[in-house]
C-alpha atoms as a PDB file:
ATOM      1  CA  UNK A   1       8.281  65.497  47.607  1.00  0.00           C
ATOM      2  CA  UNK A   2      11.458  67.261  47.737  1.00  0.00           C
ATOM      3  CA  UNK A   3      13.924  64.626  47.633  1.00  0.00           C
ATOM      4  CA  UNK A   4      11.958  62.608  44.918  1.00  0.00           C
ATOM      5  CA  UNK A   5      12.352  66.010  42.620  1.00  0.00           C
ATOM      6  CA  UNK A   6      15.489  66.149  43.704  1.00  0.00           C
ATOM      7  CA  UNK A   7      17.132  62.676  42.537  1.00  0.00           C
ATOM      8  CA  UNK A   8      14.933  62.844  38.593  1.00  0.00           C
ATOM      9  CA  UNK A   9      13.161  65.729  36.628  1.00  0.00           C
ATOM     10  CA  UNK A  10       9.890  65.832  36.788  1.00  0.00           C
ATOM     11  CA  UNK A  11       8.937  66.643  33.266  1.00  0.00           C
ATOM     12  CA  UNK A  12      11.138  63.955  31.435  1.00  0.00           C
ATOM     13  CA  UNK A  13       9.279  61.897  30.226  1.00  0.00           C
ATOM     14  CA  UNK A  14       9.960  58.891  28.711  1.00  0.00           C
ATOM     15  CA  UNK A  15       7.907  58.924  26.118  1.00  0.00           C
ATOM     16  CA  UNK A  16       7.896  62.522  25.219  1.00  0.00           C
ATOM     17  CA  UNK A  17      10.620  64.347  23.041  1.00  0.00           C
ATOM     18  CA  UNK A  18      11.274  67.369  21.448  1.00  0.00           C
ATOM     19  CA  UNK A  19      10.372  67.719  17.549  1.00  0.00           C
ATOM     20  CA  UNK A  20      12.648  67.817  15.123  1.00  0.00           C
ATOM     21  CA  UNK A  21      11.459  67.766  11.119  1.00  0.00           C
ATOM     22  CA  UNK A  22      13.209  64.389  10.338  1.00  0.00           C
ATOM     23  CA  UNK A  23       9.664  62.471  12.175  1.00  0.00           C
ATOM     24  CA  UNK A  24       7.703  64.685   9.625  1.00  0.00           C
ATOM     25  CA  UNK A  25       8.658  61.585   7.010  1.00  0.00           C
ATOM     26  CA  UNK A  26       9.339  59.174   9.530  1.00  0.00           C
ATOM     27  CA  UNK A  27       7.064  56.182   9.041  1.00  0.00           C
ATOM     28  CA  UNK A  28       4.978  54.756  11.748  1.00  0.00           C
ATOM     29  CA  UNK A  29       2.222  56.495  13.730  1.00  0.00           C
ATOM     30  CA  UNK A  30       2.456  59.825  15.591  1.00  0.00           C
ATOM     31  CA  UNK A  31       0.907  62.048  17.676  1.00  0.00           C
ATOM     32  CA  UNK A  32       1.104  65.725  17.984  1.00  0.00           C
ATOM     33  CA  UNK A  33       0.558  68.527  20.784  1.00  0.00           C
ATOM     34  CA  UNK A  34       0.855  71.561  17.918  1.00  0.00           C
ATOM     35  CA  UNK A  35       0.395  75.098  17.795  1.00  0.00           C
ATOM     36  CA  UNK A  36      -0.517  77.316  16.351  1.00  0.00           C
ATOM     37  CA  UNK A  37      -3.840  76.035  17.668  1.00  0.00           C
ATOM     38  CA  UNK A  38      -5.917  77.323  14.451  1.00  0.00           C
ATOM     39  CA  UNK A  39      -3.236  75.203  12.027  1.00  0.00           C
ATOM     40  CA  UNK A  40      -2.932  78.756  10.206  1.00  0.00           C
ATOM     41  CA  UNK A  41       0.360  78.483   8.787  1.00  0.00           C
ATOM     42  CA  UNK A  42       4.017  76.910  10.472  1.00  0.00           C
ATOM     43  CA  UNK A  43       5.512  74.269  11.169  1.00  0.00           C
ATOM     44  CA  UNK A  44       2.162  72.785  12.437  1.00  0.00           C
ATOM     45  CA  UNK A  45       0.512  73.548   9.155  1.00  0.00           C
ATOM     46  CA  UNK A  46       3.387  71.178   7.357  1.00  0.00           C
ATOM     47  CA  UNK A  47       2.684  68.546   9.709  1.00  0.00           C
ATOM     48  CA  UNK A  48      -0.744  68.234   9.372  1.00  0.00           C
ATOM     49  CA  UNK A  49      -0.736  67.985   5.840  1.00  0.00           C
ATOM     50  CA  UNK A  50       1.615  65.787   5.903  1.00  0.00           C
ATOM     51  CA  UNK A  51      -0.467  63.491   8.458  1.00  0.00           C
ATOM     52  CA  UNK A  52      -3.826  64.033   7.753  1.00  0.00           C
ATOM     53  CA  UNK A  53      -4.547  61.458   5.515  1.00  0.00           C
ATOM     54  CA  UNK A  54      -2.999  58.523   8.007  1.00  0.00           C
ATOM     55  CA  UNK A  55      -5.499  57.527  10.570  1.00  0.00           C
ATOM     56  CA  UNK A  56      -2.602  56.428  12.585  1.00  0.00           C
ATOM     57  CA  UNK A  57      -1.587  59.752  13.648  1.00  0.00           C
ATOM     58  CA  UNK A  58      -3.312  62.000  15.856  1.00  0.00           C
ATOM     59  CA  UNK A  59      -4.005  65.791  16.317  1.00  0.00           C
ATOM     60  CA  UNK A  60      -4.740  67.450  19.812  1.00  0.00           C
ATOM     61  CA  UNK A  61      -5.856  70.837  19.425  1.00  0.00           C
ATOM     62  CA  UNK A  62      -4.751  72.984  22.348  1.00  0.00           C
ATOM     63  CA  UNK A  63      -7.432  75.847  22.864  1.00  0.00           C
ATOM     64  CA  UNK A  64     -10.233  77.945  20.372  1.00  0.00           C
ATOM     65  CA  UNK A  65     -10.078  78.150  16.914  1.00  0.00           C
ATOM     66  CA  UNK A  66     -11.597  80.737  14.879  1.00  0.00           C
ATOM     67  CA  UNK A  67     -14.679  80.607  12.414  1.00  0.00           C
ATOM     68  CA  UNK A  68     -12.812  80.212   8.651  1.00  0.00           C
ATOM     69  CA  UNK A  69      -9.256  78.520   9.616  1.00  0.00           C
ATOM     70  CA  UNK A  70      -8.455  75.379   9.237  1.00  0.00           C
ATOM     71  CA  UNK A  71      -8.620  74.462  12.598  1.00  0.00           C
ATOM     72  CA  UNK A  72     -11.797  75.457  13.424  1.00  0.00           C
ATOM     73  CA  UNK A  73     -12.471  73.452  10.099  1.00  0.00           C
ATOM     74  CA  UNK A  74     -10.878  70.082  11.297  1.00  0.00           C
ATOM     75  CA  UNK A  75     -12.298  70.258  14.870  1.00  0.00           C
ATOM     76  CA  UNK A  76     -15.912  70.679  13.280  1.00  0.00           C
ATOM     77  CA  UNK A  77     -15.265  67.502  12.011  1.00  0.00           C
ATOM     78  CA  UNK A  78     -14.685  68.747   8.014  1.00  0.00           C
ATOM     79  CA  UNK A  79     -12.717  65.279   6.404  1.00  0.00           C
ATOM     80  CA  UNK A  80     -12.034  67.301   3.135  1.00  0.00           C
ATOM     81  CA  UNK A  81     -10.582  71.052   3.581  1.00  0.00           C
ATOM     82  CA  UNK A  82      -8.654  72.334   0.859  1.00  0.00           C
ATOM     83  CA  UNK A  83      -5.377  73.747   1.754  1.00  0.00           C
ATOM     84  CA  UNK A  84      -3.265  75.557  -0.537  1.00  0.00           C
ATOM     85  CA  UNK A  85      -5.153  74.807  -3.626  1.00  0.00           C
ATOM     86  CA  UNK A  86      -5.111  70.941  -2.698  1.00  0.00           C
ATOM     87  CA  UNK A  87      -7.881  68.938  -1.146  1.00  0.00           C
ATOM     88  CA  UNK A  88      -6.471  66.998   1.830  1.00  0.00           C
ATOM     89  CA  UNK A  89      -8.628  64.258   3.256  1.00  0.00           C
ATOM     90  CA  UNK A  90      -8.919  64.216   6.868  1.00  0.00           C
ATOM     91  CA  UNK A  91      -8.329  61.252   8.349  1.00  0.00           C
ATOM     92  CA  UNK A  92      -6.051  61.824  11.286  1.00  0.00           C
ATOM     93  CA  UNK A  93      -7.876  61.275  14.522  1.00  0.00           C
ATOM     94  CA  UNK A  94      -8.362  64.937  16.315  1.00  0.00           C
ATOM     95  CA  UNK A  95      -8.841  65.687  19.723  1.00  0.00           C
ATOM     96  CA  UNK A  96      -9.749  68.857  21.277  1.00  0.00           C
ATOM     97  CA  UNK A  97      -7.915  70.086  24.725  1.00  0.00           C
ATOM     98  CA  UNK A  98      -8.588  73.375  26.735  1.00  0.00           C
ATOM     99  CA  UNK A  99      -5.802  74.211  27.518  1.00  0.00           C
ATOM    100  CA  UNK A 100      -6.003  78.079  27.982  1.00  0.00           C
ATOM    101  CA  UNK A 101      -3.970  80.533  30.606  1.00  0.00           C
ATOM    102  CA  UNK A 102      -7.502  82.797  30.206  1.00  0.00           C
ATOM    103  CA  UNK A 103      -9.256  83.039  33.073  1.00  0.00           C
ATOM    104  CA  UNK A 104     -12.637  82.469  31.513  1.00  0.00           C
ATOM    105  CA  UNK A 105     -10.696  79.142  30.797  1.00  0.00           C
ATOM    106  CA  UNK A 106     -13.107  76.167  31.539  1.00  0.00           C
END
């Protein structure tokens, strides 16, 4: 195990880069591993409008969202949620993920 660690890293992946805001416009489908889990405000907020209405592109929420935000909103399968004073049509395909460092984590 050693010597295979040794000679790549084990968490590039080829597929898998860092954000930057230029894909926010970017054409084409993407996908997402966001936080703030609950999509209260952020950077994560900006995408998601953004990419809501493209069923190309899809959201994986992380962990628990809370009754009222718009997280817990999307992953209870909402398609219209009004954000900001605009109603944004869901159409994004979402995907929930525990993914918690709790230890009542399941």
């Amino acid at each position: 195990i050693k010597n295979t660690f040794v000679k790549r890293n084990m968490f590039d992946f080829k597929h898998i880069k860092p954000f930057d805001r230029s894909y926010i416009d970017q054409p084409g489908p993407m996908i997402v591993f966001a936080t703030p889990g609950m999509l209260h405000a952020g950077l994560s907020l900006q995408i998601f409008k953004k990419w809501a209405e493209d069923e190309r592109n899809m959201l994986i929420m992380p962990g628990y969202c809370v009754s009222g935000t718009i997280g817990h909103k999307v992953l209870s399968g909402m398609k219209k949620i009004e954000i900001d004073k605009k109603l944004v049509n869901i159409r994004i395909s979402v995907q929930y993920m525990s993914f918690s460092a709790h230890a009542d984590a399941k």
